[in-house]
Protein backbone atom coordinates (compact mmCIF):
# COMPACT_ATOMS: atom_id res chain seq x y z
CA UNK A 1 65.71 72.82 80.34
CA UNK A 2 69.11 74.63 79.32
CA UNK A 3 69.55 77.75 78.07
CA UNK A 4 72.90 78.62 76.10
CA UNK A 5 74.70 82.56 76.25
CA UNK A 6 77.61 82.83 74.34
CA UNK A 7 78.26 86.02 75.31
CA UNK A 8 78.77 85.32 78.99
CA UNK A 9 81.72 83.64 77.93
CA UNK A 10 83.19 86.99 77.95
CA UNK A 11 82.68 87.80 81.67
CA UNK A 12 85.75 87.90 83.80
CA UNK A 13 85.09 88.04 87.87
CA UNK A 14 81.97 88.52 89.37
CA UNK A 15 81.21 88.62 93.09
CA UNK A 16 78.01 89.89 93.28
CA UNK A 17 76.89 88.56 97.12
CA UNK A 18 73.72 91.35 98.21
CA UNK A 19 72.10 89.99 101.21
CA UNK A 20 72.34 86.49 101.22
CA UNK A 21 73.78 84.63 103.81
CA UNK A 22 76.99 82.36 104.29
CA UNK A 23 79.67 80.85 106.83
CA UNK A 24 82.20 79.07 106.08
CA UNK A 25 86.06 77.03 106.94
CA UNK A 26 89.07 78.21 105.14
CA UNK A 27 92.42 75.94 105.34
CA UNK A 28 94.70 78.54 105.19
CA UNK A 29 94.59 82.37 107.33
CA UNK A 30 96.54 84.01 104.28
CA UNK A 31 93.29 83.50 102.20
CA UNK A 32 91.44 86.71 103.66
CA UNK A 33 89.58 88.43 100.74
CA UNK A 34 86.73 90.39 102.34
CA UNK A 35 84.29 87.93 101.95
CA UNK A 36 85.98 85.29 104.03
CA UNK A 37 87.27 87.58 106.50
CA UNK A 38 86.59 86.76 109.87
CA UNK A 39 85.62 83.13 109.32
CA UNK A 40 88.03 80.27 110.90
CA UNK A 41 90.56 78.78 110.09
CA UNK A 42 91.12 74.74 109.79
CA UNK A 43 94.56 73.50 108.54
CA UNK A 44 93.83 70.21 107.92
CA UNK A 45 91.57 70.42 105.08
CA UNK A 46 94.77 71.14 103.86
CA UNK A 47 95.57 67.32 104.08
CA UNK A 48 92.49 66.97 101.22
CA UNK A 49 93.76 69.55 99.13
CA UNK A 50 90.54 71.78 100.16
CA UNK A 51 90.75 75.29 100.24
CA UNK A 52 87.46 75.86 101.66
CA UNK A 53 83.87 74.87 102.85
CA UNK A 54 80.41 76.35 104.07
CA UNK A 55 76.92 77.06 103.12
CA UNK A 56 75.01 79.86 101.83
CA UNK A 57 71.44 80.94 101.66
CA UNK A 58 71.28 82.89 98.70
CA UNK A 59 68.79 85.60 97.29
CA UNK A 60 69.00 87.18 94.20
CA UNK A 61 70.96 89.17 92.72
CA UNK A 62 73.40 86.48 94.00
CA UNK A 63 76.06 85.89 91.04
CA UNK A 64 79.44 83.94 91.24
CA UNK A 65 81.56 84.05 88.12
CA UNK A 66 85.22 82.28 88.08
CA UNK A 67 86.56 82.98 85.08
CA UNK A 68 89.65 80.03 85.72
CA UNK A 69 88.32 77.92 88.69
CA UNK A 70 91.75 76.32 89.99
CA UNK A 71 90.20 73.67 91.83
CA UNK A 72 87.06 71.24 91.69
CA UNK A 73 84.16 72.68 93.21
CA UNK A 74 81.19 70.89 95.08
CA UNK A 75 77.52 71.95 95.35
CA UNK A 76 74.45 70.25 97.46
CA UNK A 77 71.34 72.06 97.48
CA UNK A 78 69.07 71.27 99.99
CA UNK A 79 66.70 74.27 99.62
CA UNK A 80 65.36 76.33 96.59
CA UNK A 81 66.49 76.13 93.32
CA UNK A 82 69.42 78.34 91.35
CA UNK A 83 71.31 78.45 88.33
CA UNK A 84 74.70 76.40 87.38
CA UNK A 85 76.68 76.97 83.96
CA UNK A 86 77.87 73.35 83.47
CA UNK A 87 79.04 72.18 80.33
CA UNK A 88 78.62 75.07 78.18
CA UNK A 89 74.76 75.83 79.54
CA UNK A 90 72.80 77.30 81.97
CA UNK A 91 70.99 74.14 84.26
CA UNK A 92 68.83 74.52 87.42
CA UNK A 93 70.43 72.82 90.45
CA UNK A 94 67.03 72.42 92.72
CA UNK A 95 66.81 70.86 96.37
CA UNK A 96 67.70 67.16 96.61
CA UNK A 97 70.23 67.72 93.96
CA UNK A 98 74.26 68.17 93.62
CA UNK A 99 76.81 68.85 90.68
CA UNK A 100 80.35 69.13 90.84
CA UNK A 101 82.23 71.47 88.55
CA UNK A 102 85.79 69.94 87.34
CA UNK A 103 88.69 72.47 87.26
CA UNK A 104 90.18 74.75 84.79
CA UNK A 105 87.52 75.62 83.64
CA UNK A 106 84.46 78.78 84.05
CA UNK A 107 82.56 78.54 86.86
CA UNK A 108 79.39 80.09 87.23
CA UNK A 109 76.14 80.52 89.55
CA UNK A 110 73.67 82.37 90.31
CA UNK A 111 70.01 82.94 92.51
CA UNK A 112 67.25 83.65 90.31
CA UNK A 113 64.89 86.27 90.66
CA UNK A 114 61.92 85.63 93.71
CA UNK A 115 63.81 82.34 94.34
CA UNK A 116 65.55 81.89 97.15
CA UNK A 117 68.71 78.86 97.25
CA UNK A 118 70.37 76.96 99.68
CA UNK A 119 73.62 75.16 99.29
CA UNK A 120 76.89 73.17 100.93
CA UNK A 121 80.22 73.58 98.83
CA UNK A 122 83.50 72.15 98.84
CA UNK A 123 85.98 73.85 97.01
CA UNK A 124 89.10 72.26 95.96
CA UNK A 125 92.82 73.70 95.44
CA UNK A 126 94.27 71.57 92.76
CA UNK A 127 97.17 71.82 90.11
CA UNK A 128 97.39 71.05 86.32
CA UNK A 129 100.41 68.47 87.88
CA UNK A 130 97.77 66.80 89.61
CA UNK A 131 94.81 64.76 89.47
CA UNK A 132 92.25 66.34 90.51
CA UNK A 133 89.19 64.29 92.10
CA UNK A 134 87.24 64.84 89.18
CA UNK A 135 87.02 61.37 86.62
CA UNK A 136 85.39 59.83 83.76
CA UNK A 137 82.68 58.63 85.75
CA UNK A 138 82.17 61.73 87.82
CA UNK A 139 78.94 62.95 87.76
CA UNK A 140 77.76 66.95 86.47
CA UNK A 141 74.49 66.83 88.39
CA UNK A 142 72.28 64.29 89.72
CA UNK A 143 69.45 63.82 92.57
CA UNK A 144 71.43 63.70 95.51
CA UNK A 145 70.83 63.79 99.50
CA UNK A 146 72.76 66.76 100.76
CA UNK A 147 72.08 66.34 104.43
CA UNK A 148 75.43 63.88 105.68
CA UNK A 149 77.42 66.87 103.77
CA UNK A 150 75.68 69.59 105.21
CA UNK A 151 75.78 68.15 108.65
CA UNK A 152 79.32 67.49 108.22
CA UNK A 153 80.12 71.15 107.57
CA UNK A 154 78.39 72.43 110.25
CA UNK A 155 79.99 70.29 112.42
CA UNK A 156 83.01 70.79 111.33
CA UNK A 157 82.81 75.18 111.65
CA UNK A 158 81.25 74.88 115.52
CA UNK A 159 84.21 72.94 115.96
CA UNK A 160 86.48 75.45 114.41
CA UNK A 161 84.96 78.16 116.32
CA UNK A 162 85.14 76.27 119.70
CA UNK A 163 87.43 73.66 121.04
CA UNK A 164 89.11 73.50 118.31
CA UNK A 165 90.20 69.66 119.14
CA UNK A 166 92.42 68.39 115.90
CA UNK A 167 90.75 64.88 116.43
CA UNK A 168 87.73 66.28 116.39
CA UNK A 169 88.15 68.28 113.78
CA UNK A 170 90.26 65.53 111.43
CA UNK A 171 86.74 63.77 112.12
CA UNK A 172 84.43 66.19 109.98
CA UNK A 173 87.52 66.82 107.78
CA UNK A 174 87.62 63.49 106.85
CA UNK A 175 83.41 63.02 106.35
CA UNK A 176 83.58 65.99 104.34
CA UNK A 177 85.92 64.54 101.95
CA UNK A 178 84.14 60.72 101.75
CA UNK A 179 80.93 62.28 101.42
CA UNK A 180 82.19 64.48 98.18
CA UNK A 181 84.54 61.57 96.80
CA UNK A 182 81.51 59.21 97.29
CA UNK A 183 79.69 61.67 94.46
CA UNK A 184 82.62 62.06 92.40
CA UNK A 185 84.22 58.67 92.54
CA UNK A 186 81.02 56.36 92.92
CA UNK A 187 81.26 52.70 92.59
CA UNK A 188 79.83 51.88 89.08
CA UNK A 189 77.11 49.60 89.87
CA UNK A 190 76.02 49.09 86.18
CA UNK A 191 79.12 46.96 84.66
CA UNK A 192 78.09 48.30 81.40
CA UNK A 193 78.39 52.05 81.96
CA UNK A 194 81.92 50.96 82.78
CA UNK A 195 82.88 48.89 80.31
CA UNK A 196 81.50 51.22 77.44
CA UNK A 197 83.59 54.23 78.55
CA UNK A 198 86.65 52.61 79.28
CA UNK A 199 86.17 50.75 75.37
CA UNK A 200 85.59 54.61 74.37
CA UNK A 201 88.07 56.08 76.19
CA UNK A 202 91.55 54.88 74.66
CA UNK A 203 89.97 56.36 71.18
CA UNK A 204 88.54 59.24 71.46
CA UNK A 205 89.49 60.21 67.93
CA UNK A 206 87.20 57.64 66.87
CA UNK A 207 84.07 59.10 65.22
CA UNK A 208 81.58 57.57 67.77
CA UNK A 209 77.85 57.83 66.94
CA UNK A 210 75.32 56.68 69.63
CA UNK A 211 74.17 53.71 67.62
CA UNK A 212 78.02 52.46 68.36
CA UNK A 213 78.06 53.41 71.81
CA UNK A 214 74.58 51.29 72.24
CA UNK A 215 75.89 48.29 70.66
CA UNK A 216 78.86 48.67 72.92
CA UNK A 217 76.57 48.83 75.62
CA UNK A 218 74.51 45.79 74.49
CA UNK A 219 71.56 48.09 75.23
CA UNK A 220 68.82 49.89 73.02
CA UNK A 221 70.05 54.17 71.88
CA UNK A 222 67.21 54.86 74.13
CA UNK A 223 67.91 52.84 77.15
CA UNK A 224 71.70 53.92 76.77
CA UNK A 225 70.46 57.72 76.91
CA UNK A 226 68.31 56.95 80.37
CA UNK A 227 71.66 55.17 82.03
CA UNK A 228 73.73 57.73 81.11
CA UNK A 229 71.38 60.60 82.62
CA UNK A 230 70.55 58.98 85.69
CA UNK A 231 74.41 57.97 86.50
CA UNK A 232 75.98 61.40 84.91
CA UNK A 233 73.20 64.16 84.23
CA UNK A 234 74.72 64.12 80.38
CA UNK A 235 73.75 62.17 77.38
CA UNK A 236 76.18 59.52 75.75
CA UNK A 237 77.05 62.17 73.13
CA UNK A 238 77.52 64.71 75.26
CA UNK A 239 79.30 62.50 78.01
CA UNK A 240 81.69 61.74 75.36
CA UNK A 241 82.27 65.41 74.36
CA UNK A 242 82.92 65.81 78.05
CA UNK A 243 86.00 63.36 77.76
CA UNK A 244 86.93 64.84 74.76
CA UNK A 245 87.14 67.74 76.69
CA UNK A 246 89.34 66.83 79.60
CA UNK A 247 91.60 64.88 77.41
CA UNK A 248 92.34 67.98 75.30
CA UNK A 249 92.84 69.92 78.55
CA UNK A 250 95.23 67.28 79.75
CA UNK A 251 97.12 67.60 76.16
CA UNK A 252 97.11 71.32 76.07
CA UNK A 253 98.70 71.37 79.34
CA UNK A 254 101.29 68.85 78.70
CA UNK A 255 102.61 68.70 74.99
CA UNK A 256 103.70 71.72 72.43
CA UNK A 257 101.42 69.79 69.76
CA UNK A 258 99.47 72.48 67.36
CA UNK A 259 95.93 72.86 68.31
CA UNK A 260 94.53 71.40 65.16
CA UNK A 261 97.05 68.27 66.05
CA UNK A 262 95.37 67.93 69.61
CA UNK A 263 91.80 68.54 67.60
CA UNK A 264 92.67 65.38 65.80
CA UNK A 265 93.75 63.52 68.84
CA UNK A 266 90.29 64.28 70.51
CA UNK A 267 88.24 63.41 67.45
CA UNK A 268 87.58 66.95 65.85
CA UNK A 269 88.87 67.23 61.78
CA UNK A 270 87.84 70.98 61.59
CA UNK A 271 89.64 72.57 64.35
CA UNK A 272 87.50 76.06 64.16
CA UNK A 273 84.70 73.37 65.21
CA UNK A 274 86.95 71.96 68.37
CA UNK A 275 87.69 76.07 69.35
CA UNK A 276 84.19 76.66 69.30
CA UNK A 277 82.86 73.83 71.57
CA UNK A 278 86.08 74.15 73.88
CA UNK A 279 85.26 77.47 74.58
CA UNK A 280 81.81 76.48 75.18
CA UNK A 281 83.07 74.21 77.44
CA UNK A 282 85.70 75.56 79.24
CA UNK A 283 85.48 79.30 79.24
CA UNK A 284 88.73 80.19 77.17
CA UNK A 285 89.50 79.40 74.00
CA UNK A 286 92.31 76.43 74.05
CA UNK A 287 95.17 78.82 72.82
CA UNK A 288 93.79 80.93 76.02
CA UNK A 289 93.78 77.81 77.97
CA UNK A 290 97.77 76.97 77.63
């Protein structure tokens, strides 16, 4: 069940950590806010474009709020349950579960109250220049095993706080990284998941209805809506909203086009109506966002 709050679009910040518990890897010893202070230090996650990794055991009132998340982020829960703002909503990421966050956009999570949470992260440093791991067939959140990740993070910090051996330690780098492109890039075993977005994609302008997107399919609207939340945790309308989205990201971020001009490109006539769900979406409104 999802919950929406419009007004929490308005939060900036917010590092609210109380008592739960965390360790973590950082690539780089010049990142040293408080809260990673004193953890170690791996360089070569650099090599992945990761900033950092680590788990946490959560209690409420945990709360993480990024208002302009400049990298993909990874979660794997493997105890509990919490909260995760993805697309515009409040959804509970429980044990057995994972969701990945694209970037550039609000990120937000949070314990709830008498529930404790357990999770792995990876956390991405990426650039509007670059693509980032996140794709059109990249998951939000879907049942997931978390234990090769979180045994891949642990083994990579008692390295990092012992030997120290680089070929050890390019060992759990590298797992770390398969294990979270193997959820974000999976091989699309269901040729006609594929084939219908990359049909959709080229034209997103087009006003797609999920009748069309069946027939593309060759599949009933209702067996279309059960592939598309099994493989993506979205429906087909809201999977296509969700390429909507990054296109106009992409466009904002690359072109001086008006806003109602990149509304039109994305399929949105009214462009109060493309604002609206962008900011939904995203976090900032898309004048905000260039």
């Amino acid at each position: 069940m999802t919950t929406t709050e419009p007004s929490f679009l308005e939060k900036g910040d917010v590092q609210i950590l109380g008592d739960s518990e965390y360790f973590l890897v950082r690539s780089n010893s010049a990142e040293d806010r408080d809260w990673m202070k004193g953890s170690p230090v791996c360089s070569l996650l650099k090599t992945h474009h990761i900033a950092h990794v680590g788990i946490l055991r959560g209690r409420y009132p945990f709360e993480i709020v990024r208002a302009d998340q400049s990298g993909s982020y990874r979660m794997a829960c493997f105890g509990g349950e919490g909260s995760v703002r993805v697309d515009g909503a409040w959804k509970t990421l429980r044990a057995g579960e994972a969701c990945l966050l694209p970037p550039f956009v609000q990120n937000a999570f949070r314990c709830q109250k008498a529930k404790a949470w357990e999770f792995c992260w990876v956390r991405y440093l990426e650039s509007r220049e670059r693509k980032p791991i996140v794709s059109q067939n990249s998951p939000v959140l879907r049942t997931y095993d978390p234990a090769p990740l979180k045994a891949s993070i642990e083994g990579l910090y008692s390295e990092s706080n012992g030997v120290g051996n680089p070929g050890v330690l390019g060992h759990w780098v590298e797992l770390v990284h398969q294990y979270t492109l193997r959820f974000a890039q999976p091989h699309d075993d269901d040729d006609r998941l594929w084939a219908l977005w990359n049909r959709v994609e080229p034209e997103l302008e087009r006003k797609w209805n999920l009748r069309e997107l069946a027939d593309f399919a060759h599949v009933s609207e209702e067996h279309l809506r059960r592939l598309c939340r099994k493989r993506y945790g979205r429906s087909p309308m809201q999977h296509l909203t969700f390429l909507r989205i990054q296109r106009a990201k992409t466009l904002l971020s690359s072109c001086d086009d008006k806003i109602e001009t990149i509304a039109r490109r994305v399929g949105y006539e009214n462009p109060f109506t493309f604002s609206t769900l962008f900011k939904k979406w995203v976090g900032w409104s898309p004048s905000q966002y260039r």
